[in-house]
Protein backbone atom coordinates (compact mmCIF):
# COMPACT_ATOMS: atom_id res chain seq x y z
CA UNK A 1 -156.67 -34.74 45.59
CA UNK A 2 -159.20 -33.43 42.48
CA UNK A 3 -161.69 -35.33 44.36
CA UNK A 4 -161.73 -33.35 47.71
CA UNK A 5 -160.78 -30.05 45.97
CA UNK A 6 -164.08 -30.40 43.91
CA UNK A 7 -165.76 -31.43 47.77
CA UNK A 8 -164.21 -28.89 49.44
CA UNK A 9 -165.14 -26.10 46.49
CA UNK A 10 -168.93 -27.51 46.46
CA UNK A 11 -169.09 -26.85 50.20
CA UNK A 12 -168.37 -23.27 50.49
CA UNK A 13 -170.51 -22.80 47.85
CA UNK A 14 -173.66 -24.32 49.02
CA UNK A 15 -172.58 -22.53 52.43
CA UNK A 16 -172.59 -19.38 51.02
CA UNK A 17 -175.85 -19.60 49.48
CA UNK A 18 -177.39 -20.39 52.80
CA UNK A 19 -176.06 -17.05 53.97
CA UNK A 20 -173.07 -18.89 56.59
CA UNK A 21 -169.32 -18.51 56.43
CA UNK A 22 -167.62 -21.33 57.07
CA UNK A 23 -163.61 -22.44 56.13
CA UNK A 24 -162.17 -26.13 54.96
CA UNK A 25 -159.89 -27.46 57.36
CA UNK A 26 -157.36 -29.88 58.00
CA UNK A 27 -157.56 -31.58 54.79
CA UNK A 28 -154.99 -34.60 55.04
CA UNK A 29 -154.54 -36.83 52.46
CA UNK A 30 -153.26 -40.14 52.96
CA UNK A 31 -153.87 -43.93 53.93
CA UNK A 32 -156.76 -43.02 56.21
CA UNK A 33 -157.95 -39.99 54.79
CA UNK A 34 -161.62 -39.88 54.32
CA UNK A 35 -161.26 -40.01 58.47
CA UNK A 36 -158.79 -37.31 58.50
CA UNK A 37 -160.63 -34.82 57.09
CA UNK A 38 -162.99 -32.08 58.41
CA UNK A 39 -165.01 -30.71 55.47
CA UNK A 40 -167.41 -28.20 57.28
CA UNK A 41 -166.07 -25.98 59.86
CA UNK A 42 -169.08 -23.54 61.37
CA UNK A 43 -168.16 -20.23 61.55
CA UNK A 44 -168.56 -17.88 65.09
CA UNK A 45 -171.10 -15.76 63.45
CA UNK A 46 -173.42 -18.97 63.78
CA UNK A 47 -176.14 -18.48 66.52
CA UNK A 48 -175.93 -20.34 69.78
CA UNK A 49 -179.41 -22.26 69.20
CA UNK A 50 -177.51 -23.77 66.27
CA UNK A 51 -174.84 -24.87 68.34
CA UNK A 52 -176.61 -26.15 71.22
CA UNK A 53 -179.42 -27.67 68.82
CA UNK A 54 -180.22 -31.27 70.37
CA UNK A 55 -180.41 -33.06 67.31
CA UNK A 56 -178.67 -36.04 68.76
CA UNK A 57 -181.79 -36.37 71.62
CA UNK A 58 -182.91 -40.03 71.55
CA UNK A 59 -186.20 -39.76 69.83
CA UNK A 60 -188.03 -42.63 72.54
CA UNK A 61 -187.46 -43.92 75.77
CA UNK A 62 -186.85 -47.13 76.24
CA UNK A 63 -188.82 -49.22 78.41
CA UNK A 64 -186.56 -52.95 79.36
CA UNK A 65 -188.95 -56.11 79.22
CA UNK A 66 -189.81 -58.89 81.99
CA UNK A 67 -186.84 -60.54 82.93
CA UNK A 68 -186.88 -64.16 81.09
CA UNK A 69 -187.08 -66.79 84.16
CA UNK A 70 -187.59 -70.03 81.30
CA UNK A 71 -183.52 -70.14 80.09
CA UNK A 72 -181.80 -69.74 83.58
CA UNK A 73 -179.99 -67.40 84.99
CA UNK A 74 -179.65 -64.11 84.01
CA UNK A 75 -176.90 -61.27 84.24
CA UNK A 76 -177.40 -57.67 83.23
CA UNK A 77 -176.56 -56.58 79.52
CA UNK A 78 -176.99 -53.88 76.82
CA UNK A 79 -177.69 -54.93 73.44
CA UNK A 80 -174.23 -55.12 72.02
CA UNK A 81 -172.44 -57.70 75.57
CA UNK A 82 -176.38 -59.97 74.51
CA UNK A 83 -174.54 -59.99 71.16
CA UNK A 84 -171.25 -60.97 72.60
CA UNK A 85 -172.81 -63.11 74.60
CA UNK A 86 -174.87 -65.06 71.78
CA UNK A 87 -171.52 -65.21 69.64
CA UNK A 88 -169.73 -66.53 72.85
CA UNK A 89 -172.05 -69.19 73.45
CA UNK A 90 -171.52 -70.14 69.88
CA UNK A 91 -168.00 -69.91 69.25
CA UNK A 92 -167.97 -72.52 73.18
CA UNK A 93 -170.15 -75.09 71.47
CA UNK A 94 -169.18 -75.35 67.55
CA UNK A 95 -166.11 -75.66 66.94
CA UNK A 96 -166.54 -74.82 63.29
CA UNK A 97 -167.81 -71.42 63.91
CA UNK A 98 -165.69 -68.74 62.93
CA UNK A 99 -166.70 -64.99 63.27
CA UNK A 100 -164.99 -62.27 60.83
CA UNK A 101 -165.41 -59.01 59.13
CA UNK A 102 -163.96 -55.46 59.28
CA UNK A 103 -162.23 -54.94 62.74
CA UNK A 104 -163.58 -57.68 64.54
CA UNK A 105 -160.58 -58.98 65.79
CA UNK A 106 -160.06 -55.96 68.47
CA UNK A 107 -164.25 -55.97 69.05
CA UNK A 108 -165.38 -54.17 65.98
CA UNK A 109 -166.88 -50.47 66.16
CA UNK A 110 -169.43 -50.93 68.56
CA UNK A 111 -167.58 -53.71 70.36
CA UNK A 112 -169.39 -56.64 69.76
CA UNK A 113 -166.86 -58.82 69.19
CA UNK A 114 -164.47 -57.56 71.83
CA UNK A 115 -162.32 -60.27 73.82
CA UNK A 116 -163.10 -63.58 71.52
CA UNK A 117 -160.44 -63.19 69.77
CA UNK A 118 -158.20 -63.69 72.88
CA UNK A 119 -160.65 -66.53 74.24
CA UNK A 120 -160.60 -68.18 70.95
CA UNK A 121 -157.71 -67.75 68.46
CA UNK A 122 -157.18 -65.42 65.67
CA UNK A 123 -158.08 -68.26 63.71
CA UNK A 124 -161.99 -68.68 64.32
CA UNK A 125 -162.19 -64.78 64.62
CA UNK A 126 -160.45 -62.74 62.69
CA UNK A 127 -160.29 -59.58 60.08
CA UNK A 128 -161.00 -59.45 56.97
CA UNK A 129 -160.18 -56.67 54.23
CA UNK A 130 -162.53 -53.97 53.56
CA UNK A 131 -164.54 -55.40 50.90
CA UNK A 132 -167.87 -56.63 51.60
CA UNK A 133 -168.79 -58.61 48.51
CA UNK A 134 -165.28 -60.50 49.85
CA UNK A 135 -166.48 -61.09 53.65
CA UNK A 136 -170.33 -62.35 52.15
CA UNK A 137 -168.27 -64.37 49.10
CA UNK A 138 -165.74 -66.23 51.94
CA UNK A 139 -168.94 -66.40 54.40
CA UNK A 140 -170.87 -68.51 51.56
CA UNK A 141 -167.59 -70.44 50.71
CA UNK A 142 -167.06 -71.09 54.67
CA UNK A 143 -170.59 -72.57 54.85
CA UNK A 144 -170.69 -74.71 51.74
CA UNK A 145 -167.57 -76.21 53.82
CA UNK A 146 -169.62 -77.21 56.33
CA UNK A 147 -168.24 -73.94 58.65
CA UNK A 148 -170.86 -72.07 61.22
CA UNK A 149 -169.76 -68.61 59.43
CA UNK A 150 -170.68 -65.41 61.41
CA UNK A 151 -169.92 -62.24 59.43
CA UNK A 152 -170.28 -58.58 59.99
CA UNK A 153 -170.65 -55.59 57.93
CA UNK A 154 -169.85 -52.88 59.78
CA UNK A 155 -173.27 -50.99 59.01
CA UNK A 156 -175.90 -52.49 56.83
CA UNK A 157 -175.41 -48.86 55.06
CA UNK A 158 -172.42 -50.38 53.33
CA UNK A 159 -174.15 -53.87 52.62
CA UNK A 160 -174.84 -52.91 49.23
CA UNK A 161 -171.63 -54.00 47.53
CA UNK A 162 -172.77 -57.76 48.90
CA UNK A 163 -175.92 -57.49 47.76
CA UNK A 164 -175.17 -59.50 44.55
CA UNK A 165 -172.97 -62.86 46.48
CA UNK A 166 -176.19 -62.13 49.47
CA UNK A 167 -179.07 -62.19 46.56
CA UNK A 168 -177.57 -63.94 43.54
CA UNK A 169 -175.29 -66.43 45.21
CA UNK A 170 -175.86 -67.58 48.92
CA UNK A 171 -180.26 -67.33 48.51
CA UNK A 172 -180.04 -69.31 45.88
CA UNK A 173 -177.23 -71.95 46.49
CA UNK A 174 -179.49 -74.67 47.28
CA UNK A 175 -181.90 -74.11 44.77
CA UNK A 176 -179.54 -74.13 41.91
CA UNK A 177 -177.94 -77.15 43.58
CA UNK A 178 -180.94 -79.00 43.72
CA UNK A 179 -180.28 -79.17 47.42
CA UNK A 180 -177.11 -81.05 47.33
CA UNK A 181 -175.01 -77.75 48.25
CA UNK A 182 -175.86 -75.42 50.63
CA UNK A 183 -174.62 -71.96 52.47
CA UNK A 184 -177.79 -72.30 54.98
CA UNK A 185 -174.92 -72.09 57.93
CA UNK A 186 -174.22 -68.58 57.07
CA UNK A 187 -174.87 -65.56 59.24
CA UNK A 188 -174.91 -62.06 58.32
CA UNK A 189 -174.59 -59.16 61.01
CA UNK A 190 -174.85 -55.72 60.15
CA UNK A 191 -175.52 -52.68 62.56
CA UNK A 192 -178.87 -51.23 61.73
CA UNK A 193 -181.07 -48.12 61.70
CA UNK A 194 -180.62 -44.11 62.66
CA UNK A 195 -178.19 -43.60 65.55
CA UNK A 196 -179.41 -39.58 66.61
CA UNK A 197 -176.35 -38.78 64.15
CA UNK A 198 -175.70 -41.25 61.74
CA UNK A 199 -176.65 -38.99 58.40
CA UNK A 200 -176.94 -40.42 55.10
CA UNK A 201 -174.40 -43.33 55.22
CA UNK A 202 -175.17 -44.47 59.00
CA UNK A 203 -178.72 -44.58 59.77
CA UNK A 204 -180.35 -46.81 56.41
CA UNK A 205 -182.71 -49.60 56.99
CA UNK A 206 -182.49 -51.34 54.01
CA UNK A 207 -184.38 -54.59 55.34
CA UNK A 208 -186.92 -53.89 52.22
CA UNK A 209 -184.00 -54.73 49.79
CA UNK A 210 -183.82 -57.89 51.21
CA UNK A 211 -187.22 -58.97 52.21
CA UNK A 212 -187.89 -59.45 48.43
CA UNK A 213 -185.79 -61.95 47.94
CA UNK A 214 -186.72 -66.02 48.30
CA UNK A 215 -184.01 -68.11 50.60
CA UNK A 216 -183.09 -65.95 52.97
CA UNK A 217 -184.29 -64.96 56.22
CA UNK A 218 -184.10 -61.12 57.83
CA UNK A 219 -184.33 -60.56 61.17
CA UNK A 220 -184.49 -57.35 63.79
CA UNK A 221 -184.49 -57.48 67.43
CA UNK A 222 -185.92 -54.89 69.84
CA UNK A 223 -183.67 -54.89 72.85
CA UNK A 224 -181.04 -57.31 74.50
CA UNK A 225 -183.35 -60.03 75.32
CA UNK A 226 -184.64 -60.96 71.87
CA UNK A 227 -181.45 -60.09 70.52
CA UNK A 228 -179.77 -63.03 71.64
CA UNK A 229 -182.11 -65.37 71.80
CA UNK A 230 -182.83 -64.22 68.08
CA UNK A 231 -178.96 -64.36 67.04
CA UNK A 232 -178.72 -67.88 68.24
CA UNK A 233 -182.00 -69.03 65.85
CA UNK A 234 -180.76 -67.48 63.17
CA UNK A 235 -176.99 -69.04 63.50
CA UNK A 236 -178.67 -72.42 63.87
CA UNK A 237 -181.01 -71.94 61.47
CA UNK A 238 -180.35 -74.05 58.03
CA UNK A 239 -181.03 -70.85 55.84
CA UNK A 240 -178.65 -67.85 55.45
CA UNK A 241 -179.78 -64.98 57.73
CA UNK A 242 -178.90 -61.37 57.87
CA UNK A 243 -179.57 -59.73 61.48
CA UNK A 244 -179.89 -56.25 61.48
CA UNK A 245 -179.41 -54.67 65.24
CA UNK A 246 -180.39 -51.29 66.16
CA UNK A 247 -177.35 -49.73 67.01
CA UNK A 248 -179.06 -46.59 68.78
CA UNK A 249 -179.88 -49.62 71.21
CA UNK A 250 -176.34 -51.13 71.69
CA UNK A 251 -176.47 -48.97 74.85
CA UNK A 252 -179.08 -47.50 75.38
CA UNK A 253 -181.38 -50.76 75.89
CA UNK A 254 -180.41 -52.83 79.01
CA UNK A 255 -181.79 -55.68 80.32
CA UNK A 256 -181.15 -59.28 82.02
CA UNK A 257 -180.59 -61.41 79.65
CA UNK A 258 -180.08 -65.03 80.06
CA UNK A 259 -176.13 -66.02 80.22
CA UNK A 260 -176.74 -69.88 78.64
CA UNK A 261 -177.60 -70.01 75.20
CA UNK A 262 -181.15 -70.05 74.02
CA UNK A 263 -183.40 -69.54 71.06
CA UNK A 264 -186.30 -67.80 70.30
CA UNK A 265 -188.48 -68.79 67.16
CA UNK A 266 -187.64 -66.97 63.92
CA UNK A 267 -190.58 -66.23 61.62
CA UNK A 268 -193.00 -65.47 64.67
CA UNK A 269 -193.99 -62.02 65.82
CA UNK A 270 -194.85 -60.91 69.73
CA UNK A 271 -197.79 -59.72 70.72
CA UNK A 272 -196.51 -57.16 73.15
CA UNK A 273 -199.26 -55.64 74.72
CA UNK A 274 -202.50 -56.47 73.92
CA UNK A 275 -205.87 -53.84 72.79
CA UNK A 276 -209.03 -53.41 71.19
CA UNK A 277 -209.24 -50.77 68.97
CA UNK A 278 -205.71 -50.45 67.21
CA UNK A 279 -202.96 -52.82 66.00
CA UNK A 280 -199.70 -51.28 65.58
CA UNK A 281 -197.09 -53.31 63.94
CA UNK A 282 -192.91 -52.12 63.96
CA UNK A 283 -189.96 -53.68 64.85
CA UNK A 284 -186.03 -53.10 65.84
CA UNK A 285 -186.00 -49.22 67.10
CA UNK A 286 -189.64 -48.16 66.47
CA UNK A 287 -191.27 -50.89 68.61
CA UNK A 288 -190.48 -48.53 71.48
CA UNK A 289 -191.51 -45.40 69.88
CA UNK A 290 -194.68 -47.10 69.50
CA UNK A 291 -194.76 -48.17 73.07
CA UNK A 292 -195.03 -44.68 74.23
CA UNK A 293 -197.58 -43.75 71.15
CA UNK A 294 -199.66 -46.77 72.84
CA UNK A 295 -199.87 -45.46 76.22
CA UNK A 296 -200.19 -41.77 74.63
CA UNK A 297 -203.10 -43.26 72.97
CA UNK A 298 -204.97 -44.77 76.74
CA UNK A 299 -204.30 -41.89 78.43
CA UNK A 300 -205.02 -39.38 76.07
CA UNK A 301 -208.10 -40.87 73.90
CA UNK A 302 -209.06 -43.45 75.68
CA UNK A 303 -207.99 -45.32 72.62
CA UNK A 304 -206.57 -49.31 73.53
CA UNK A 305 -203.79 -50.32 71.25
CA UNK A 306 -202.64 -53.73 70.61
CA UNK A 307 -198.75 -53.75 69.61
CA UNK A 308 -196.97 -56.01 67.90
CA UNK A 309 -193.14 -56.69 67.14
CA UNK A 310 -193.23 -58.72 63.82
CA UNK A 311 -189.22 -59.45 64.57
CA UNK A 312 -188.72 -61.58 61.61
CA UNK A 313 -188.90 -59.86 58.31
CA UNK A 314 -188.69 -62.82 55.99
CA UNK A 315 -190.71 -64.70 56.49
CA UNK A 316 -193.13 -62.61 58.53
CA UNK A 317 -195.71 -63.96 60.71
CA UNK A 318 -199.32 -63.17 58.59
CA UNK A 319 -201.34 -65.02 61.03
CA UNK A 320 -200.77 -62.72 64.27
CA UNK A 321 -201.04 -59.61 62.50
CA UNK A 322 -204.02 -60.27 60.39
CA UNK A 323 -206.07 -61.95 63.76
CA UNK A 324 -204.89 -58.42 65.65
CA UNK A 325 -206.33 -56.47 62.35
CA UNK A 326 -209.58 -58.91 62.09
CA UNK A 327 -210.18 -57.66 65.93
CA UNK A 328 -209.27 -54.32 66.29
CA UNK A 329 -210.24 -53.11 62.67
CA UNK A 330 -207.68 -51.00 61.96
CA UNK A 331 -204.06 -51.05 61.56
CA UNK A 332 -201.24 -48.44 61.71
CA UNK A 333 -196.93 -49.67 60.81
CA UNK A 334 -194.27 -47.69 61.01
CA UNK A 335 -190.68 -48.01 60.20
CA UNK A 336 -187.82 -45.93 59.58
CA UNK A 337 -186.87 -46.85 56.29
CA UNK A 338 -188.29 -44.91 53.20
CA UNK A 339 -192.22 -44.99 52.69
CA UNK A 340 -192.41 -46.10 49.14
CA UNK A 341 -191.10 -49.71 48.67
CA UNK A 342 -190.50 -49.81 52.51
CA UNK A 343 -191.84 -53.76 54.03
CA UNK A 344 -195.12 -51.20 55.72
CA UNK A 345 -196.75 -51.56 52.17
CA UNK A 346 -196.20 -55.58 51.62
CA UNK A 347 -197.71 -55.76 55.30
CA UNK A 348 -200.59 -53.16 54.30
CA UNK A 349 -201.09 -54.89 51.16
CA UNK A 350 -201.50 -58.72 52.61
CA UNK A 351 -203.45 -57.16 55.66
CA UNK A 352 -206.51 -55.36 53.20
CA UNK A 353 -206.15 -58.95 51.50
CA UNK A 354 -206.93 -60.93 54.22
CA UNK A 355 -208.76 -58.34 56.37
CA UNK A 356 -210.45 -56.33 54.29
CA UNK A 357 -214.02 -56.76 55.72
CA UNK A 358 -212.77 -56.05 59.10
CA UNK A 359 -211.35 -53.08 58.71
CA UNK A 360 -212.63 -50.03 60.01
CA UNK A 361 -210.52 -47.37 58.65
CA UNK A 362 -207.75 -47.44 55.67
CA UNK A 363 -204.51 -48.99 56.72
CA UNK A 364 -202.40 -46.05 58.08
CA UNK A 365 -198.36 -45.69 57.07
CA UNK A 366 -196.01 -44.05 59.17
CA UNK A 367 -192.49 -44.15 57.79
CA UNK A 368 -189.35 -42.12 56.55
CA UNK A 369 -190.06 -39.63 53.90
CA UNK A 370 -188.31 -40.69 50.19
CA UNK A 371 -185.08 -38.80 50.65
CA UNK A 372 -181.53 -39.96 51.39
CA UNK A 373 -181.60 -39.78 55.45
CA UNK A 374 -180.76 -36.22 56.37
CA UNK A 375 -178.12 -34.84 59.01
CA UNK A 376 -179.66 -31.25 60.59
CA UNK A 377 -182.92 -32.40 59.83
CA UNK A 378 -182.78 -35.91 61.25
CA UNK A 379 -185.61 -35.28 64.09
CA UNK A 380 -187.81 -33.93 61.01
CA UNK A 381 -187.31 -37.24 59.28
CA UNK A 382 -187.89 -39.67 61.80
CA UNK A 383 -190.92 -41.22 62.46
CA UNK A 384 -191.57 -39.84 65.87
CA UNK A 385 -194.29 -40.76 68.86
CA UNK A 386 -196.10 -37.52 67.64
CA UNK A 387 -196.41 -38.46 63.85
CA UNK A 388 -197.39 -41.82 64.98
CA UNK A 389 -199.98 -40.48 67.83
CA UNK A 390 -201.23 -38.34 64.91
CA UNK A 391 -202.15 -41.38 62.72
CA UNK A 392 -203.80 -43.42 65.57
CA UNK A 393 -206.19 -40.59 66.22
CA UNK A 394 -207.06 -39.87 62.11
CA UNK A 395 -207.45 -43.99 62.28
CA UNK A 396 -210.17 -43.21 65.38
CA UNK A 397 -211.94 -40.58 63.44
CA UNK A 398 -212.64 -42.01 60.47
């Protein structure tokens, strides 16, 4: 009870020095109550801009890709059914695989899981208890077993208590065994990136954690398509995985995606549209902001961009970005993680390595600023079109 007291007591007072009234209400203490409680309550006096502020505007539009005609038929899905689907497909084919975490059994939070249970026993999915070193520490035993294991974290925000059984235990398993043990059947989901509203403990990337660490793989779709066909690779794939999806795009990306189960090559990026003057490099979310930053870029300057979706964090594809860079001469990346330690400045680094006699401009950075991820001043943090558009035309001028 000290604990929200102190919460409660720090909140009027930072309200008050901002010049705002405001009241703490409904404070319930109990079994559930960090969701029972409403620490900020706006008073009347605030303006209506305030209130009708669109903070929560999607910050890109998003654009589907070519339907797939090489794996078969195709239905119509958002990102979060191509999950379902992906785990589906899995869950009909191994019987070993298992899928659990924190409210999967009813479909998890953003429903990705929903119906399996029914279709395949509580005992291949199921929940687990809210401890995420647990779900990663059962995942690794599960897989040493010889198990397909498929866990979730309910947002990579709260992957950090796993980070020691993900880092310390399930990269290294074969390597300390000598290769006699392994966990490489292990799968690691975790909803991914800013959501319009997520604030400081829903909208991390923390891919850059991970992407310094040897054994495992990290991986980040764009939309539905690659999604699945990503999912799949990385459940098959003999090396632990963590997939981060962008859950801004569990519904708002749509597209037909390919109802049998297929694969699509981890560890190789997509050239998505091709140019002459400008690579830009993203992935997961940001691949569409700089979509519209490419076409801003024809239309506006004349300027052709070549953009890529590297896809696969660890181990990223070197070759297609640094033959993009070796044409083009110049190179912008942007993701919404933190600038300083973010994966921009490995790909900056190996790129002026490799590239540094092609390059016509220094290597341009367009990223989230070194703060925990803000709340009212989300659309100030993000790495928008206009930020980006802004870079491409210093890179020009140069």
């Amino acid at each position: 009870m000290a604990v929200f007291e102190t919460m409660a007591a720090a909140a009027r007072f930072l309200l008050r020095g901002a010049g705002l009234k405001a009241s703490i209400a409904n404070v319930n203490i109990g079994d559930q109550s960090l969701f029972g409680i409403t620490l900020l309550r706006l008073s009347p006096n605030c303006s209506s801009q305030t209130k009708t502020q669109r903070r929560n505007a999607a910050h890109f539009s998003y654009h589907p890709d070519p339907v797939p005609t090489e794996y078969g038929p195709t239905t119509k899905m958002n990102l979060f059914q191509s999950v379902t689907s992906a785990l589906d497909n899995t869950l009909a084919s191994d019987p070993t695989a298992v899928i659990f975490g924190e409210d999967v059994a009813f479909g998890g939070v953003f429903r990705c899981t929903v119906g399996l249970r029914d279709k395949y026993g509580k005992d291949r999915v199921f929940n687990t208890p809210l401890c995420e070193q647990g779900i990663v520490g059962f995942g690794i035993g599960a897989a040493v077993a010889g198990a397909t294991a498929i866990a979730e974290i309910q947002f990579a925000d709260y992957i950090y208590p796993a980070f020691d059984q993900i880092v310390n235990e399930a990269a290294k398993y074969r390597y300390r065994s000598g290769n006699l043990f392994d966990c490489g059947n292990l799968t690691i989901r975790a909803p991914w990136g800013c959501v319009g509203h997520g604030s400081l403990y829903h909208s991390q990337s923390p891919e850059a954690f991970f992407a310094h660490c040897p054994g495992i793989k990290v991986v980040i779709p764009r939309g539905p398509v690659q999604c699945k066909g990503l999912l799949l690779s990385c459940i098959a794939d003999q090396n632990p995985c963590i997939f981060f999806e962008p859950k801004i795009l569990y519904r708002a990306a749509v597209e037909q995606v390919p109802t049998e189960a297929y694969t699509i090559p981890l560890s190789q990026a997509e050239v998505i549209q091709e140019g002459s003057d400008v690579t830009l490099v993203a992935w997961g979310t940001q691949i569409h902001v700089l979509r519209e930053v490419a076409n801003m870029a024809q239309e506006k300057l004349g300027v052709s961009c070549e953009l890529i979706d590297l896809q696969t964090i660890l181990p990223w594809d070197t070759e297609t970005v640094c033959k993009s860079v070796a044409k083009t001469g110049r190179l912008l990346i942007s993701h919404e993680a933190p600038i300083t330690g973010g994966f921009a400045a490995e790909i900056s680094s190996t790129v002026q390595e490799e590239c540094f006699l092609n390059l016509e401009a220094p290597i341009a950075r367009v990223c989230g600023y070194d703060t925990p991820f803000p709340h009212i001043f989300e659309p100030f943090y993000i790495p928008d079109k206009w930020k980006c558009f802004d870079a491409v035309k210093k890179l020009i001028s140069y």
